[in-house]
N, C-alpha and C. Protein backbone atom coordinates (compact mmCIF):
# COMPACT_ATOMS: atom_id res chain seq x y z
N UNK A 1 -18.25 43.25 3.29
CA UNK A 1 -17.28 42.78 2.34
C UNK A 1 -16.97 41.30 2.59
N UNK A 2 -16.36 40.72 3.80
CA UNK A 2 -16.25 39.53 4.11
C UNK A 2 -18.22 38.70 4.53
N UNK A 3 -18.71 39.30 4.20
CA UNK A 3 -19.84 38.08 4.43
C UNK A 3 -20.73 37.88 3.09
N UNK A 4 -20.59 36.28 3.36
CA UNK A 4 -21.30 35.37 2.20
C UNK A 4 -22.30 36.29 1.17
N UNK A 5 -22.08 35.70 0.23
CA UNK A 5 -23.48 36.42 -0.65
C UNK A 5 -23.90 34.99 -1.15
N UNK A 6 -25.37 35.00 -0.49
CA UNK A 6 -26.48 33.73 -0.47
C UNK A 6 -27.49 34.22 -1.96
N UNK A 7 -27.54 33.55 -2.75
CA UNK A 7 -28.58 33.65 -4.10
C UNK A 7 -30.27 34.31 -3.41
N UNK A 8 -30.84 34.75 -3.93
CA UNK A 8 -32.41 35.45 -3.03
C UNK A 8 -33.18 34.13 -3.33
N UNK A 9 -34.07 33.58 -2.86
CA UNK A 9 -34.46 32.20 -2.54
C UNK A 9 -35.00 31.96 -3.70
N UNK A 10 -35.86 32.85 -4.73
CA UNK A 10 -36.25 32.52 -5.82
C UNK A 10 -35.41 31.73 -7.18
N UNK A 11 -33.88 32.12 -7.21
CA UNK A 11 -32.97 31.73 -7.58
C UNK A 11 -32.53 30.26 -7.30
N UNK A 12 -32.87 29.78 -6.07
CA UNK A 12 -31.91 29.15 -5.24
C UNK A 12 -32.80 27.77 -5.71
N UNK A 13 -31.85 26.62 -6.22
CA UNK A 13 -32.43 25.43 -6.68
C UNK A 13 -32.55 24.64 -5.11
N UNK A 14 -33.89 23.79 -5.63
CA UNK A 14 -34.56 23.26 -4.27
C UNK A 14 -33.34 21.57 -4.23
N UNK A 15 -33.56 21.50 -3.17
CA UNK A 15 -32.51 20.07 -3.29
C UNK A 15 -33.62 19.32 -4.25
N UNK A 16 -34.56 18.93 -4.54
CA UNK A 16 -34.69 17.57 -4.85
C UNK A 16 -34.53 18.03 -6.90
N UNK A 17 -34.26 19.07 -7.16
CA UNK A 17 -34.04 19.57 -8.84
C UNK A 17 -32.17 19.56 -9.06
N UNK A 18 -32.14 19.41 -10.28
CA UNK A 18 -30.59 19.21 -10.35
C UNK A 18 -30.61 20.87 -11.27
N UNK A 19 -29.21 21.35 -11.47
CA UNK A 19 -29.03 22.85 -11.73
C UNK A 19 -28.81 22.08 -13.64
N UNK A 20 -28.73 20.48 -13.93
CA UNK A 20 -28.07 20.74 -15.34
C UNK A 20 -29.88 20.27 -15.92
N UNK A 21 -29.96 21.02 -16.88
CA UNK A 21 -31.13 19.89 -17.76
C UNK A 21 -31.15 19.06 -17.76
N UNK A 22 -32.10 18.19 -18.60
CA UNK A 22 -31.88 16.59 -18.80
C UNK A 22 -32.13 17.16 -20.13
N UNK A 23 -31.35 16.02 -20.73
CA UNK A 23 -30.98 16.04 -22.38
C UNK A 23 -32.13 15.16 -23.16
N UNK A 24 -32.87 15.81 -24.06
CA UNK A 24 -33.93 15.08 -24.51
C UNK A 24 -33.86 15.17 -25.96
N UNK A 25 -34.10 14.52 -26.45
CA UNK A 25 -34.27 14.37 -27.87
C UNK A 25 -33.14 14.05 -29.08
N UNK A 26 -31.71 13.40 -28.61
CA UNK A 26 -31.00 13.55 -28.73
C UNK A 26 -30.66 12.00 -29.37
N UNK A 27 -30.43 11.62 -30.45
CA UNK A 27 -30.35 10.65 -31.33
C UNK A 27 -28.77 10.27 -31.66
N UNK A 28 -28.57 8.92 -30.98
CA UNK A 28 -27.35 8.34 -31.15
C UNK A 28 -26.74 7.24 -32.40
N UNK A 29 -26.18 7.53 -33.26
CA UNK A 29 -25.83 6.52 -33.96
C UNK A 29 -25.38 5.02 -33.54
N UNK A 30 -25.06 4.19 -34.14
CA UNK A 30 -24.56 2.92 -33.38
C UNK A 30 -22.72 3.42 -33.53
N UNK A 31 -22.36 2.17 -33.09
CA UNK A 31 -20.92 2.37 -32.96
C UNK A 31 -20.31 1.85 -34.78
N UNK A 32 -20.91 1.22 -34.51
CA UNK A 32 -20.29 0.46 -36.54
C UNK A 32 -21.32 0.05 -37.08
N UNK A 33 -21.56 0.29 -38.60
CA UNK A 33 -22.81 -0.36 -39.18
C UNK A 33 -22.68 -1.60 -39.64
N UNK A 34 -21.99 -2.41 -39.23
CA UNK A 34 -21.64 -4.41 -39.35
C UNK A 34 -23.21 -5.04 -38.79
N UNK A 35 -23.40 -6.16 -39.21
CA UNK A 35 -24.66 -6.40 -38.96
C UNK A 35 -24.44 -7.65 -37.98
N UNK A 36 -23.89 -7.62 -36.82
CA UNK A 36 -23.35 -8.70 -36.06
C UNK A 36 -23.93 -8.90 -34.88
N UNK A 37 -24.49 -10.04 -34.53
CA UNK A 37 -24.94 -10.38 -32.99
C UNK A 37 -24.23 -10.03 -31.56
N UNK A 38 -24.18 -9.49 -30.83
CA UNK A 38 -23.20 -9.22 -29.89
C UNK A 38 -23.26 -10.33 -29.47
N UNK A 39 -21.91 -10.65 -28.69
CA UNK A 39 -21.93 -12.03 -28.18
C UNK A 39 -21.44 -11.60 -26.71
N UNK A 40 -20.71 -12.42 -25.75
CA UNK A 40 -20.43 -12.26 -24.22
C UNK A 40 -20.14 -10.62 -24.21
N UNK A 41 -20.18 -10.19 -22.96
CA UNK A 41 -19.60 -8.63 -23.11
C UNK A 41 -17.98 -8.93 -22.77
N UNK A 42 -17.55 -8.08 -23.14
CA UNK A 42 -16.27 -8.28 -22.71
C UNK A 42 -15.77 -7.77 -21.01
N UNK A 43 -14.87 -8.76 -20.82
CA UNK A 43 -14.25 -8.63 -19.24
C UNK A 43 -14.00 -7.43 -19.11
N UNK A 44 -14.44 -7.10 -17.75
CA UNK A 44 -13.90 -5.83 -17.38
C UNK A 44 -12.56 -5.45 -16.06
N UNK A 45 -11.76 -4.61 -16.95
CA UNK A 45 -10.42 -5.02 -16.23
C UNK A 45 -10.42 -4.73 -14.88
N UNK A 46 -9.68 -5.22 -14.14
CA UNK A 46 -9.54 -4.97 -12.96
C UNK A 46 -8.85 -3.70 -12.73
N UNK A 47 -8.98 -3.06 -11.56
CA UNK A 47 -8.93 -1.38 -11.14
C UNK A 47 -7.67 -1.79 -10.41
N UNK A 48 -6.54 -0.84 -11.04
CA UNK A 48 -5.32 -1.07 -10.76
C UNK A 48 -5.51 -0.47 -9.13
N UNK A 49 -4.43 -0.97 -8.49
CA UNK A 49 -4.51 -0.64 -6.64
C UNK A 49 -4.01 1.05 -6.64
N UNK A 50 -4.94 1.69 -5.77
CA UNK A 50 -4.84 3.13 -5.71
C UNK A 50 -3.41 3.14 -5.52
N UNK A 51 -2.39 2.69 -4.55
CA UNK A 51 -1.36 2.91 -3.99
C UNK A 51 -0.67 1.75 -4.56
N UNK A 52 0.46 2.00 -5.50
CA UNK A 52 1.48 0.89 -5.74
C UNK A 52 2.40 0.10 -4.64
N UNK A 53 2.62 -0.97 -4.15
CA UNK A 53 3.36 -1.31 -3.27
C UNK A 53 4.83 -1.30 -3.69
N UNK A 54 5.52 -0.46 -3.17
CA UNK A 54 6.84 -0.85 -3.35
C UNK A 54 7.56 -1.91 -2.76
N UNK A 55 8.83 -2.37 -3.52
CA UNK A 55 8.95 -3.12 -3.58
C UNK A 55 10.66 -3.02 -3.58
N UNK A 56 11.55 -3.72 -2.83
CA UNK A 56 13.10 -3.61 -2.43
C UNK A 56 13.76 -4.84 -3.10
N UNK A 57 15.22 -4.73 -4.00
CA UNK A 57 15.54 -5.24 -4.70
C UNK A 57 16.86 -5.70 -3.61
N UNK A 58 17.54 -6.68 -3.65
CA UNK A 58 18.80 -6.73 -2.80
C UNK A 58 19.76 -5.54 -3.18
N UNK A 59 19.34 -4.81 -4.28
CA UNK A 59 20.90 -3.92 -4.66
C UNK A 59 20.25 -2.83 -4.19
N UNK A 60 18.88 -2.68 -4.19
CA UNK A 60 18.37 -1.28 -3.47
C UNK A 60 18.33 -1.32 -1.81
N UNK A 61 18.35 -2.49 -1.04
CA UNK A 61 18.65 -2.44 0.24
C UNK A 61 19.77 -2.10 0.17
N UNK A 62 20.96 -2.65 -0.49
CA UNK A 62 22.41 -2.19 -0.09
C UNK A 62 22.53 -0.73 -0.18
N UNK A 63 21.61 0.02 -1.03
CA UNK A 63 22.35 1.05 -1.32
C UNK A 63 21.54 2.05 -0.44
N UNK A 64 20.33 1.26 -0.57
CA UNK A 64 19.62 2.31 1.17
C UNK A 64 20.14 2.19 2.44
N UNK A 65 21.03 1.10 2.81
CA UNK A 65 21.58 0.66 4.29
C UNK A 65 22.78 1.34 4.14
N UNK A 66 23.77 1.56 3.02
CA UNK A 66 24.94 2.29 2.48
C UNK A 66 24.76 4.02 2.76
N UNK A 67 23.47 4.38 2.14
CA UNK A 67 23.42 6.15 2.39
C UNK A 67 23.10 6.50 3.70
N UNK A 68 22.02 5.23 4.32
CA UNK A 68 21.74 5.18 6.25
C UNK A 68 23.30 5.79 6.89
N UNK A 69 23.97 4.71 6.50
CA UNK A 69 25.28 4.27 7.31
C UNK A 69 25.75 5.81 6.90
N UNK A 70 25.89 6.13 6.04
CA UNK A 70 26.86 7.23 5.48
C UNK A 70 26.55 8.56 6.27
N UNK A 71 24.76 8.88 6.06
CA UNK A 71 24.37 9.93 6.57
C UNK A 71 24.49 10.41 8.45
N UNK A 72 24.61 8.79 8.59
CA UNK A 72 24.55 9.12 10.73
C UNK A 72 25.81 9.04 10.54
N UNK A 73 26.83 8.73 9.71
CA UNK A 73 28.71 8.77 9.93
C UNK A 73 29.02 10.55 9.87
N UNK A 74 28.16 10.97 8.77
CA UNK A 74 28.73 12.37 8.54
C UNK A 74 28.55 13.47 9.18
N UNK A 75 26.94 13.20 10.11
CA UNK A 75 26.27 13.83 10.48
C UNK A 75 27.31 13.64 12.26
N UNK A 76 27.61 12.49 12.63
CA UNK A 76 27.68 12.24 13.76
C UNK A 76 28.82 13.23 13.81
N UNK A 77 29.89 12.94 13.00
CA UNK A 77 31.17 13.71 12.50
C UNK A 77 31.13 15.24 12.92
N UNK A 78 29.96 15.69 12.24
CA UNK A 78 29.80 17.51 12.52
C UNK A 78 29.53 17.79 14.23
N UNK A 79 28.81 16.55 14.53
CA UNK A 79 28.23 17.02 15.97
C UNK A 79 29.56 16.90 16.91
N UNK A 80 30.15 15.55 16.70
CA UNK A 80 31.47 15.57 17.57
C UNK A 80 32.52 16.69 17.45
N UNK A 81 32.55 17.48 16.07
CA UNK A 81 33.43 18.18 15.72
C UNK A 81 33.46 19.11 16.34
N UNK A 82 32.03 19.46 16.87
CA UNK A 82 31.32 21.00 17.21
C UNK A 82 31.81 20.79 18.60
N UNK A 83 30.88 20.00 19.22
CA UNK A 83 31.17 19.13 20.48
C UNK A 83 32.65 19.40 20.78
N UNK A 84 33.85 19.19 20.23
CA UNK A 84 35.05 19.50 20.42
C UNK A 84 35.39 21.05 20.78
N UNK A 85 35.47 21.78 19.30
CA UNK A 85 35.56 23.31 19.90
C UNK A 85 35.08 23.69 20.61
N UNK A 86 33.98 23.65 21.22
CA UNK A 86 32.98 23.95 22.24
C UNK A 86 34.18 23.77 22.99
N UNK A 87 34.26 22.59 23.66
CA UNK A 87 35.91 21.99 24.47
C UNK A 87 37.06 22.69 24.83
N UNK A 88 37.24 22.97 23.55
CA UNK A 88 38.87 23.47 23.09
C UNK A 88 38.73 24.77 23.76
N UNK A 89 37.49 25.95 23.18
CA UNK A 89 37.52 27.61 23.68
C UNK A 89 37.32 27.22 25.13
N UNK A 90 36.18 26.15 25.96
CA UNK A 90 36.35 26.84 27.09
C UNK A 90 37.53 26.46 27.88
N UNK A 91 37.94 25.64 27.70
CA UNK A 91 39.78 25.04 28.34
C UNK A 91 40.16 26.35 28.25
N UNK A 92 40.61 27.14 26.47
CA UNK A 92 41.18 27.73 26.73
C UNK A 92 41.26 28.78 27.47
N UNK A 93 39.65 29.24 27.60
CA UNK A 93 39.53 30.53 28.10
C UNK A 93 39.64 30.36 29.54
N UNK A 94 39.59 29.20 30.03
CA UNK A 94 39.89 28.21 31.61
C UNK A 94 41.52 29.27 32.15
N UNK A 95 42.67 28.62 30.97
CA UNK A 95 43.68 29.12 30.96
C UNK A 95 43.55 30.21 30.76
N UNK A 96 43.32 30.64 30.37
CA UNK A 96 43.56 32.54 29.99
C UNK A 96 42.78 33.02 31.51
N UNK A 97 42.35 32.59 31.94
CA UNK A 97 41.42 33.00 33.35
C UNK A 97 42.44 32.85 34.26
N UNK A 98 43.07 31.88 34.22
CA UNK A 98 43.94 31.52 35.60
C UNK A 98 45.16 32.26 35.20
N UNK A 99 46.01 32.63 33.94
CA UNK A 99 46.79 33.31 34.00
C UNK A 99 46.57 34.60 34.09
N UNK A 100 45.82 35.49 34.10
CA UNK A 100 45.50 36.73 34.10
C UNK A 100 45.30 37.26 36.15
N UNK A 101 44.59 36.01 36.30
CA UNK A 101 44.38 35.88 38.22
C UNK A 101 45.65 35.94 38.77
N UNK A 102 47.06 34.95 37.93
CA UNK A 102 47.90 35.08 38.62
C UNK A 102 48.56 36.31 38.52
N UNK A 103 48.87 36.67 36.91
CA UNK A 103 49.57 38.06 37.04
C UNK A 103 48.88 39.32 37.75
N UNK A 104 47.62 39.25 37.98
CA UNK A 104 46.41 40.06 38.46
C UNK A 104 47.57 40.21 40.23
N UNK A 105 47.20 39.20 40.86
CA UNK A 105 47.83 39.05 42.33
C UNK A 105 49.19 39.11 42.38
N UNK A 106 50.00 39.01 41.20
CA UNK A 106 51.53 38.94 41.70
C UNK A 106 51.55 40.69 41.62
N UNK A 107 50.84 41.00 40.58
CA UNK A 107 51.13 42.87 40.84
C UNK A 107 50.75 43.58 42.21
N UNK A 108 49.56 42.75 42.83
CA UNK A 108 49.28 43.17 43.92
C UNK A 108 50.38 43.17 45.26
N UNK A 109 50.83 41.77 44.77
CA UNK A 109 51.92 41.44 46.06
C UNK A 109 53.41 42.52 45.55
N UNK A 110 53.52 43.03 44.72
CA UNK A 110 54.57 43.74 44.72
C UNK A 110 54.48 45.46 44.78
């Protein structure tokens, strides 16, 4: 099921034959029936660049250095925020540890 199915060699075009015909006999009109000398050919345009270069306007730097600034402000914001509670529970649970040790031992001592 998974292995190739190869054409039986009789089938199989030799490299130096192409698989399309060649077109024979096949009669082209002209392009216009004007009876005119061709003269220079015409220029042929230049091949636009595969890859456009972009290109930064002063109002598009501001507003790319503006969303920069914005995105590491907001982002920094969540991390410090997190960064905090993280803080806050284990302090508290710091306290809740040491008061529980003390009432833990004062029951003992009585």
């Amino acid at each position: 099921m998974f292995t190739p199915k190869i054409p039986p060699p009789d089938t199989a075009p030799t490299p130096g034959t192409s698989l399309v015909p060649p077109l024979t006999g096949l009669v082209h009109l002209p392009a216009c029936t004007c009876h005119h000398t061709p003269t220079a050919p015409a220029p042929v345009p230049a091949a636009p660049p595969a890859r456009p270069a972009v290109q930064f306007t002063p109002g598009s730097l501001v507003v790319a250095a503006a969303g920069g600034t914005a995105a590491v402000l907001i982002i920094g914001t969540v991390l410090v925020s997190m960064l905090l509670a993280v803080a806050i529970t284990a302090a508290s649970v710091a306290v809740c540890a040491v008061v529980l040790r003390s009432l833990l031992n004062n029951q003992k001592g009585h």
